[in-house]
Protein backbone atom coordinates (compact mmCIF):
# COMPACT_ATOMS: atom_id res chain seq x y z
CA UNK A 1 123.28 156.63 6.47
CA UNK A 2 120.36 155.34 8.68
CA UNK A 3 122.76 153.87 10.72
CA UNK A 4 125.08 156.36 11.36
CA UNK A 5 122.58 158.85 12.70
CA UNK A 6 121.04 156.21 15.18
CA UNK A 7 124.20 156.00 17.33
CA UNK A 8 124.15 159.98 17.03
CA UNK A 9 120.61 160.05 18.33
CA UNK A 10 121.27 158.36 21.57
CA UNK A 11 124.02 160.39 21.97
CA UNK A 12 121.62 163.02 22.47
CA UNK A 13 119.26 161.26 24.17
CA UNK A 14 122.19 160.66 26.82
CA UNK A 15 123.42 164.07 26.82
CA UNK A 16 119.91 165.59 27.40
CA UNK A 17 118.96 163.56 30.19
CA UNK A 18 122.62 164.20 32.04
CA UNK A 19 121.59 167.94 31.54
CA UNK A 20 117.98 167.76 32.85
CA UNK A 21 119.50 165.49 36.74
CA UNK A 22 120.54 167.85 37.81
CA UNK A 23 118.01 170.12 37.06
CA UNK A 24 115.10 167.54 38.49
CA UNK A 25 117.46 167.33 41.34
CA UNK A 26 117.27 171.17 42.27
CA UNK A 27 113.55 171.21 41.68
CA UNK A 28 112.61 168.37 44.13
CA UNK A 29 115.15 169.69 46.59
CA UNK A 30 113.08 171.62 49.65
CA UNK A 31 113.09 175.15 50.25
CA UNK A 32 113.96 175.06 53.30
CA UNK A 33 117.04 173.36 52.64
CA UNK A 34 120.50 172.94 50.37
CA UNK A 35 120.73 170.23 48.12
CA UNK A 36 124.08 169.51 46.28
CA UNK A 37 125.38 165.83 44.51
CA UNK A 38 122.36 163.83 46.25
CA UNK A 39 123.47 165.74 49.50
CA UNK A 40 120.86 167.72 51.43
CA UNK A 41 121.37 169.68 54.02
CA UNK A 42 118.42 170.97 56.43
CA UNK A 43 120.86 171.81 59.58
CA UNK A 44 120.01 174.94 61.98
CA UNK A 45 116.50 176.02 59.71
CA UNK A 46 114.19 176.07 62.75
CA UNK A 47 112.24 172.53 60.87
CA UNK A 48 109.70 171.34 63.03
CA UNK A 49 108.72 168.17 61.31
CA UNK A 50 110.86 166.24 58.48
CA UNK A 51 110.35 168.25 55.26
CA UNK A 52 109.02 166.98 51.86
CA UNK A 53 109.58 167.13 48.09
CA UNK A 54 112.89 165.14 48.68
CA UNK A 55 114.79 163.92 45.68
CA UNK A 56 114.28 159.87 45.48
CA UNK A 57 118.02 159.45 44.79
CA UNK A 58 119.19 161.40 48.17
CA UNK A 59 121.73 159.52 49.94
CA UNK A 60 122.69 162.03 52.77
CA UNK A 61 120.20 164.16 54.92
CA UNK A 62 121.42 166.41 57.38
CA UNK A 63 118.46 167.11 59.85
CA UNK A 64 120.34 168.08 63.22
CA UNK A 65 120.22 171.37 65.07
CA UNK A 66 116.09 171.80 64.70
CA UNK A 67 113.26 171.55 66.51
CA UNK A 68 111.46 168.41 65.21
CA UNK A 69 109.68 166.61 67.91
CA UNK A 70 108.64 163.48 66.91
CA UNK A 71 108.79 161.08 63.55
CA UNK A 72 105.67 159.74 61.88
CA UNK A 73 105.02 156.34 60.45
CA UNK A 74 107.06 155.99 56.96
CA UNK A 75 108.51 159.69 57.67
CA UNK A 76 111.55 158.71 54.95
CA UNK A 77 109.13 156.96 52.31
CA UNK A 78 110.15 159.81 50.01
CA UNK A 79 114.44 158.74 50.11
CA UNK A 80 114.18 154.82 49.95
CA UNK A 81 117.85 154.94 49.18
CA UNK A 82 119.48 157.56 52.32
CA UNK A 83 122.67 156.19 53.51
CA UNK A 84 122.88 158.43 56.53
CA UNK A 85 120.47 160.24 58.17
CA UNK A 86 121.59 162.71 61.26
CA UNK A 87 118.86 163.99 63.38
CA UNK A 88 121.08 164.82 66.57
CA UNK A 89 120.30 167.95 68.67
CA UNK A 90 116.82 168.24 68.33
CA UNK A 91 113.70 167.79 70.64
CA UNK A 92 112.71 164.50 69.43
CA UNK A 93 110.19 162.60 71.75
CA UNK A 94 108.75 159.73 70.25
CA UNK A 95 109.41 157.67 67.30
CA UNK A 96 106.82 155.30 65.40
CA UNK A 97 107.85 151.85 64.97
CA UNK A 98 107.66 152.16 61.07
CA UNK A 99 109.07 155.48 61.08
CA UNK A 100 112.18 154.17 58.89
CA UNK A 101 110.20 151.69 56.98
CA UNK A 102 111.79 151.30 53.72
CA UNK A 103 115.48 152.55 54.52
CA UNK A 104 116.99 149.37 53.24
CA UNK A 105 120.54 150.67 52.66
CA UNK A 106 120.93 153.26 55.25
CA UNK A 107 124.39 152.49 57.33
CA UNK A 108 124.22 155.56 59.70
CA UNK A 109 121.68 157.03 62.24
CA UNK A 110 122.32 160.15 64.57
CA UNK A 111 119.46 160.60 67.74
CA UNK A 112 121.97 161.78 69.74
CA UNK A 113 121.01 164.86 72.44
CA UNK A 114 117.29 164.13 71.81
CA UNK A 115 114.65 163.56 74.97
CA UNK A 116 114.05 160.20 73.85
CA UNK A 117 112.55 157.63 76.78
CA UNK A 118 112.81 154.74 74.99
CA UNK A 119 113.61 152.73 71.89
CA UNK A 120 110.90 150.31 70.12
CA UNK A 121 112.62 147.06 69.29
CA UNK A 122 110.62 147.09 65.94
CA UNK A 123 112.13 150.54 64.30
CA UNK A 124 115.46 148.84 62.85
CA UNK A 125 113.88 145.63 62.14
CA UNK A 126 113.47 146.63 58.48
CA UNK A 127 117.26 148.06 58.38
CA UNK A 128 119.79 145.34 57.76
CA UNK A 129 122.85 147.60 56.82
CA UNK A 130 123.09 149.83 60.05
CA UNK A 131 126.74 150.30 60.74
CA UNK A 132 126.86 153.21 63.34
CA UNK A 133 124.25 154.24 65.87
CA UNK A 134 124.37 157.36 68.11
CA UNK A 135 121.83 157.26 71.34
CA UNK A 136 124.05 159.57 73.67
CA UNK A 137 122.60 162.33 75.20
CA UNK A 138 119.35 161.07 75.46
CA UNK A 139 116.86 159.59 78.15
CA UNK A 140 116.80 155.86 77.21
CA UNK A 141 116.37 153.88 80.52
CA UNK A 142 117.29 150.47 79.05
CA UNK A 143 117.87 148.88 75.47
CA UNK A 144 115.12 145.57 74.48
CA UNK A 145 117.53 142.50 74.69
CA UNK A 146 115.34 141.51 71.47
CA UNK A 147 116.50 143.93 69.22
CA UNK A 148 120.14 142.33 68.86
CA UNK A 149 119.39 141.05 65.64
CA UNK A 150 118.96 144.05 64.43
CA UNK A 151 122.37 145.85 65.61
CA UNK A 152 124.45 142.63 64.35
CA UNK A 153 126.35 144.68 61.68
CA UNK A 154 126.99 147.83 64.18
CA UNK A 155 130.42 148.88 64.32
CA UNK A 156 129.60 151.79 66.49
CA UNK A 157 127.19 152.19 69.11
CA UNK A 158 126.71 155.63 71.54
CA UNK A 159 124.52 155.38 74.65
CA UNK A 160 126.62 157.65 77.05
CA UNK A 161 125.16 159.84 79.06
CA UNK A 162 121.27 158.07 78.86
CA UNK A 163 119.77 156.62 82.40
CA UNK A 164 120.68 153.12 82.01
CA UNK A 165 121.28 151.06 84.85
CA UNK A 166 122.49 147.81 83.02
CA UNK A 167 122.45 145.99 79.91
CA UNK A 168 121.30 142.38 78.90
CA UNK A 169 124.46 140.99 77.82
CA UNK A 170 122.65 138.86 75.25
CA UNK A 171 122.26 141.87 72.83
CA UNK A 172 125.88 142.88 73.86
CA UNK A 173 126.69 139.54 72.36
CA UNK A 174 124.68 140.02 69.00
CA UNK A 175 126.81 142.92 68.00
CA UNK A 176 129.84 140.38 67.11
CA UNK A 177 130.96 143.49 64.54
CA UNK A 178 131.37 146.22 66.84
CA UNK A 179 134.80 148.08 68.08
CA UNK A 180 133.77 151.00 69.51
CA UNK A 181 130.91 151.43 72.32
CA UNK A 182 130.86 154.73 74.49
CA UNK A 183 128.54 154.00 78.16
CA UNK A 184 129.84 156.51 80.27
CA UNK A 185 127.48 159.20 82.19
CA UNK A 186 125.37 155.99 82.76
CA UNK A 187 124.04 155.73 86.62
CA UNK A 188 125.05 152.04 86.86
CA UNK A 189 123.63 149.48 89.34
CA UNK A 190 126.71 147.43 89.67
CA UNK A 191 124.89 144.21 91.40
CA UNK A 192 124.98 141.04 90.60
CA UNK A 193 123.44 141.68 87.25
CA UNK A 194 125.85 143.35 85.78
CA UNK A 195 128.74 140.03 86.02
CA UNK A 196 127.38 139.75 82.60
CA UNK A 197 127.97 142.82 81.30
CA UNK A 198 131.42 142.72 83.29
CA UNK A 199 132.39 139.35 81.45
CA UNK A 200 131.54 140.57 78.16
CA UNK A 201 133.37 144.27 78.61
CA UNK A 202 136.83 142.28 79.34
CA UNK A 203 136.45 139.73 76.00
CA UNK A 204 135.14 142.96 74.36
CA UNK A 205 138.56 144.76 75.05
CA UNK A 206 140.69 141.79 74.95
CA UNK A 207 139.62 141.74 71.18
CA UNK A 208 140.46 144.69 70.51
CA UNK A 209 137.26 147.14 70.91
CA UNK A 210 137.45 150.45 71.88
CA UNK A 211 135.18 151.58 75.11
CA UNK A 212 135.26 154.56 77.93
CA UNK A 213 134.44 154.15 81.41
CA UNK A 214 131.70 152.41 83.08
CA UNK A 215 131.79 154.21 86.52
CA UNK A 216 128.97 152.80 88.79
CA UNK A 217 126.15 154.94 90.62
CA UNK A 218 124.98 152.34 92.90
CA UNK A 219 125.77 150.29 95.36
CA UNK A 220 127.42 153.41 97.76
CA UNK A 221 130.13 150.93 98.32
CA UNK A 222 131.12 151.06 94.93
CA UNK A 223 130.13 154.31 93.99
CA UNK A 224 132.16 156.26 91.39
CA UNK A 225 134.22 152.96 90.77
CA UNK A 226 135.09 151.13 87.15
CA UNK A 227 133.22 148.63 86.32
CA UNK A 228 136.17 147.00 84.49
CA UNK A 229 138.43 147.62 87.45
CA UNK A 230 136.18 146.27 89.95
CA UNK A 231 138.24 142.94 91.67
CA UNK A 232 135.52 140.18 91.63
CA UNK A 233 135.76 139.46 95.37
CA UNK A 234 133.38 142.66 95.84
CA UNK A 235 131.15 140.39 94.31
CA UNK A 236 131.11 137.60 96.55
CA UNK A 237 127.72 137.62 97.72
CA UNK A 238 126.14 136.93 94.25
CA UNK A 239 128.93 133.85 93.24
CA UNK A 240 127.07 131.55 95.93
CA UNK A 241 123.26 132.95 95.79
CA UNK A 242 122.82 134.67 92.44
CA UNK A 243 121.86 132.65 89.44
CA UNK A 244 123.21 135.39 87.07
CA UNK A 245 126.76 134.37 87.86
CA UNK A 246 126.35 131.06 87.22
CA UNK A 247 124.79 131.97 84.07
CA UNK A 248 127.50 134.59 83.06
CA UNK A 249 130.19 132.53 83.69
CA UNK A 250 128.73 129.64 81.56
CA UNK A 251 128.50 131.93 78.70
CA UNK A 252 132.15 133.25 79.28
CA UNK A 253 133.66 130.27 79.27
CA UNK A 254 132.22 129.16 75.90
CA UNK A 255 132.92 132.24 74.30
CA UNK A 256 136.53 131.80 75.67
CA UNK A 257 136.43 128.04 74.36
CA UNK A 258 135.45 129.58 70.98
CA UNK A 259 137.86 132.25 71.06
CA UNK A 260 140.86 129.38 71.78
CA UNK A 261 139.51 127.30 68.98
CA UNK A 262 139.35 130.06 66.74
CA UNK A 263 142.84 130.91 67.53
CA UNK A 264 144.17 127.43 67.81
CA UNK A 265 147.16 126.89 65.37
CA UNK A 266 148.50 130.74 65.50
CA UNK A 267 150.23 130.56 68.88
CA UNK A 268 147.05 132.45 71.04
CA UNK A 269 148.27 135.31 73.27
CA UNK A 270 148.78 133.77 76.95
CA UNK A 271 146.58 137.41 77.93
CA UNK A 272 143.74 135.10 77.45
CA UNK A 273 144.00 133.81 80.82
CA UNK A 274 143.63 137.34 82.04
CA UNK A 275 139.64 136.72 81.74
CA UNK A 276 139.62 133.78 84.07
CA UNK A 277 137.42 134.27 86.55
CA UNK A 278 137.40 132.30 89.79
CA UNK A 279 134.56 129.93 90.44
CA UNK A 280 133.05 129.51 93.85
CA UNK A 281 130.01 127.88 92.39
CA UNK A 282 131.76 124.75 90.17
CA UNK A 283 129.36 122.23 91.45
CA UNK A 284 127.29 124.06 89.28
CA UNK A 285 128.58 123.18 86.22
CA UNK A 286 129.16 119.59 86.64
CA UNK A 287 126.05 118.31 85.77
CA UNK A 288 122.27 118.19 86.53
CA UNK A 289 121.51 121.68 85.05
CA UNK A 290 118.43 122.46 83.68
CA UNK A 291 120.14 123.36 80.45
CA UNK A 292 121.13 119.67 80.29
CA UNK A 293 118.92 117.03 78.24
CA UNK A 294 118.34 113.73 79.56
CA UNK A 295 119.23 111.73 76.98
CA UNK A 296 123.09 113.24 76.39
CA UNK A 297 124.84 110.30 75.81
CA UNK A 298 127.82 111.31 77.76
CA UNK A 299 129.15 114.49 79.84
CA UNK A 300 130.98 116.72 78.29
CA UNK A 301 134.14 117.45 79.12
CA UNK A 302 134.91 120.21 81.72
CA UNK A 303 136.37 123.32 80.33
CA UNK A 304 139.85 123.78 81.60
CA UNK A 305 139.90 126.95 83.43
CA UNK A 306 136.65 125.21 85.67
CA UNK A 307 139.15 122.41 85.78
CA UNK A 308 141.95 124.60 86.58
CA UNK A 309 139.84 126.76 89.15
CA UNK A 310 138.49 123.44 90.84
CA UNK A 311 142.60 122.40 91.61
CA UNK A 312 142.82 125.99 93.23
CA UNK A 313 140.13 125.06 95.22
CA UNK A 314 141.56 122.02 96.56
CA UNK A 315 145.12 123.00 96.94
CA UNK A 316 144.12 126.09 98.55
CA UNK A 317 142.11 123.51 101.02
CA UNK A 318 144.95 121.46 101.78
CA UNK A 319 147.11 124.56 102.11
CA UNK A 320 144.57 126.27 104.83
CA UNK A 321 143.83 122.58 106.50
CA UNK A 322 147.52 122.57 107.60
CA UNK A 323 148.02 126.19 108.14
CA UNK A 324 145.15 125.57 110.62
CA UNK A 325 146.78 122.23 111.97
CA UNK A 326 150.09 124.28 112.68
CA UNK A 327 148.21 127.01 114.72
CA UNK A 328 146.52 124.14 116.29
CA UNK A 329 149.59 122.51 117.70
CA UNK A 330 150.95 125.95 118.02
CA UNK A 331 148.01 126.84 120.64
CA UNK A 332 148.53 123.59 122.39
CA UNK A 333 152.21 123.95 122.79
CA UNK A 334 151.50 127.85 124.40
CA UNK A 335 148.97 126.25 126.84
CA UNK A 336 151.24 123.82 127.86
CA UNK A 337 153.49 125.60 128.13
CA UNK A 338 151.67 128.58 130.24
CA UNK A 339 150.25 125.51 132.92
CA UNK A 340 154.37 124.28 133.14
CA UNK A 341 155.32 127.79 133.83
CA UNK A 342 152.49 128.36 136.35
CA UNK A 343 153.16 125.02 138.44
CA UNK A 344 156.85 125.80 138.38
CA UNK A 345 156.19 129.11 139.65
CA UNK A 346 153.75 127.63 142.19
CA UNK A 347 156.43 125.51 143.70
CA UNK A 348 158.84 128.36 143.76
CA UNK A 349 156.66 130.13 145.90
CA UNK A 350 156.31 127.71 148.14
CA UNK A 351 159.59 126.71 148.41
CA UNK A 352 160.52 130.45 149.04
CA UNK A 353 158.00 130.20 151.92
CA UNK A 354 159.60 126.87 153.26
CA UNK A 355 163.15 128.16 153.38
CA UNK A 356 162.30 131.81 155.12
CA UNK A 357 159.75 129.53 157.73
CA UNK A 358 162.96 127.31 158.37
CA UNK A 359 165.32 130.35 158.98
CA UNK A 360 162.65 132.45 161.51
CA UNK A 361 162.45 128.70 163.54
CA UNK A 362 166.66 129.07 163.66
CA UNK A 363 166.66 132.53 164.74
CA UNK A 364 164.90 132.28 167.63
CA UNK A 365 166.46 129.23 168.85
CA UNK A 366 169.63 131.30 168.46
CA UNK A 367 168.20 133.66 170.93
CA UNK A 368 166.63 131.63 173.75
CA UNK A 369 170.50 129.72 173.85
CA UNK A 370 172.23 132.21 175.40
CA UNK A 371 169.53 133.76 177.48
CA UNK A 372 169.31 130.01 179.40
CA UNK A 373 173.16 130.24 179.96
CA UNK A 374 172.42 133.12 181.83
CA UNK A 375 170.15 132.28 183.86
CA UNK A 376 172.12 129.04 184.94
């Protein structure tokens, strides 16, 4: 009999403490704010700072359209287990480095059309699960190369319409996940920093990810122009002088040479060749870089587009060394020509002279003739 009632205990044990969740849930959920299935929703309430009394079990906070203005130290401590937190549209200024201390699991995060300056490195340092990250709409003048680690997992990533001017490519290169970026309303310094960038976009899209336009601000030359679409003789200047090229196109070619390797065996589309980029600094990658040590046993084998590009070079030499031969002999035939002409017409000339000399001397003999017969 003992037994029988123990498994009817727990029984109401269980069905006592499903009635009171719910009820625990409405009582820590803010007044300010609706709270529904671990869902709250603060949007359009005129908050000023992030409210308390949260439920420990929220997963989804809803914070946009407010007027909060800037995010204190541990500001989430409350929700250790949000999953996305959307704090678009407000007048956020500053954030503390440890503001989302303690959001292990959270995948999405919304700071879009905020009046933020800048981004500390050291805010998603203790967020390992971000997925999608919205900056548009904001002020950010640039993005720490250091924090890549951080935005490994991202499959998403806004910064249109910010004030950047470039991007380290390094941190482009972290984000191995991503397939969709947005970067336009940017005012972009297309200069020889921004190869990199240039590189990256065209293995970014040949892969498959999803961008807009990168139209660039500055130089006035190229001014309202595509990044992407930008031919790379516009940036001649920085292939022979700028040590950014050399360094892009090191890091493009390996990342191609991975990308063939991983899709060795499978018949690789040919469109790979599309990112080959021509080299006007190959020397360069030869040997007796710093990035070399001293005491590699042998050099390593030249990748083949430098090989390939290194042929163009050559044949392209030969090809110009007798175009220029042919004008060459070409301008000495017209010279010779011209001097041939001139003599010939010299002589001419002359001989014209000659013959109308000769034929004034027989005239007048002509007429002296008869006027000595009359005189006889």
């Amino acid at each position: 009999m003992q037994a029988a009632q123990t498994p009817l205990a727990e029984m109401r044990v269980i069905l006592v403490c499903a009635l009171l969740s719910p009820l625990s849930l409405a009582q820590a959920c803010p007044k300010e704010c609706s709270c529904n299935n671990k869902v709250v929703d603060c949007r359009g309430r005129g908050l000023y700072d992030i409210p308390r009394r949260l439920h420990p079990e929220t997963q989804e906070l809803y914070l946009q359209d407010n007027r909060i203005r800037g995010i204190v130290s541990m500001a989430f401590r409350e929700i250790p287990l949000v999953r996305i937190l959307d704090l678009s549209n407000n007048s956020i200024t500053s954030i503390s480095p440890t503001a989302l201390l303690g959001l292990r699991t959270l995948q999405r995060l919304s700071l879009a059309h905020n009046s933020l300056r800048e981004f500390d490195r050291r805010l998603l340092i203790p967020i390992h699960s971000l997925s999608r990250l919205d900056l548009s709409h904001n002020s950010l003048g640039g993005l720490p190369g250091a924090m890549g680690d951080s935005l490994k997992n991202l499959s998403f990533l806004g910064l249109a319409y910010n004030r950047l001017t470039r991007l380290d490519r390094s941190l482009m290169e972290a984000m191995t996940l991503l397939d969709g970026l947005t970067l336009q309303g940017n005012p972009w310094r297309c200069d020889c920093q921004m190869i990199g960038l240039k590189l990256w976009l065209e293995t970014y899209v040949f892969k498959g990810g999803a961008i807009d336009e990168v139209l660039c601000s500055q130089p006035e030359e190229m001014k309202n122009k595509d990044l992407q679409k930008v031919p790379y003789e516009l940036f001649h200047a920085c292939m022979a002088t700028s040590y950014h090229y050399l360094f892009a196109n090191i890091h493009h070619l390996e990342s191609e040479r991975l990308l063939r390797g991983h899709t060795h065996g499978n018949h690789a589309n040919p469109a790979i060749h599309a990112l080959h980029v021509p080299m006007a600094m190959g020397e360069g990658f030869g040997g007796g870089g710093g990035g070399m040590t001293e005491c590699e046993p042998k050099q390593k084998q030249r990748p083949v587009n430098l090989r390939h590009a290194i042929a163009t070079v050559i044949i392209t030499g030969v090809v110009c060394g007798i175009v220029c031969l042919m004008m060459l002999a070409a301008a000495v035939y017209g010279c010779a020509y011209a001097a041939i002409m001139a003599k010939y017409q010299r002589e001419l000339k002359k001989n014209e002279e000659l013959a109308a000399t000769k034929g004034a001397d027989h005239a007048t003999a002509d007429d002296k003739e008869p006027l000595e017969n009359a005189i006889a």
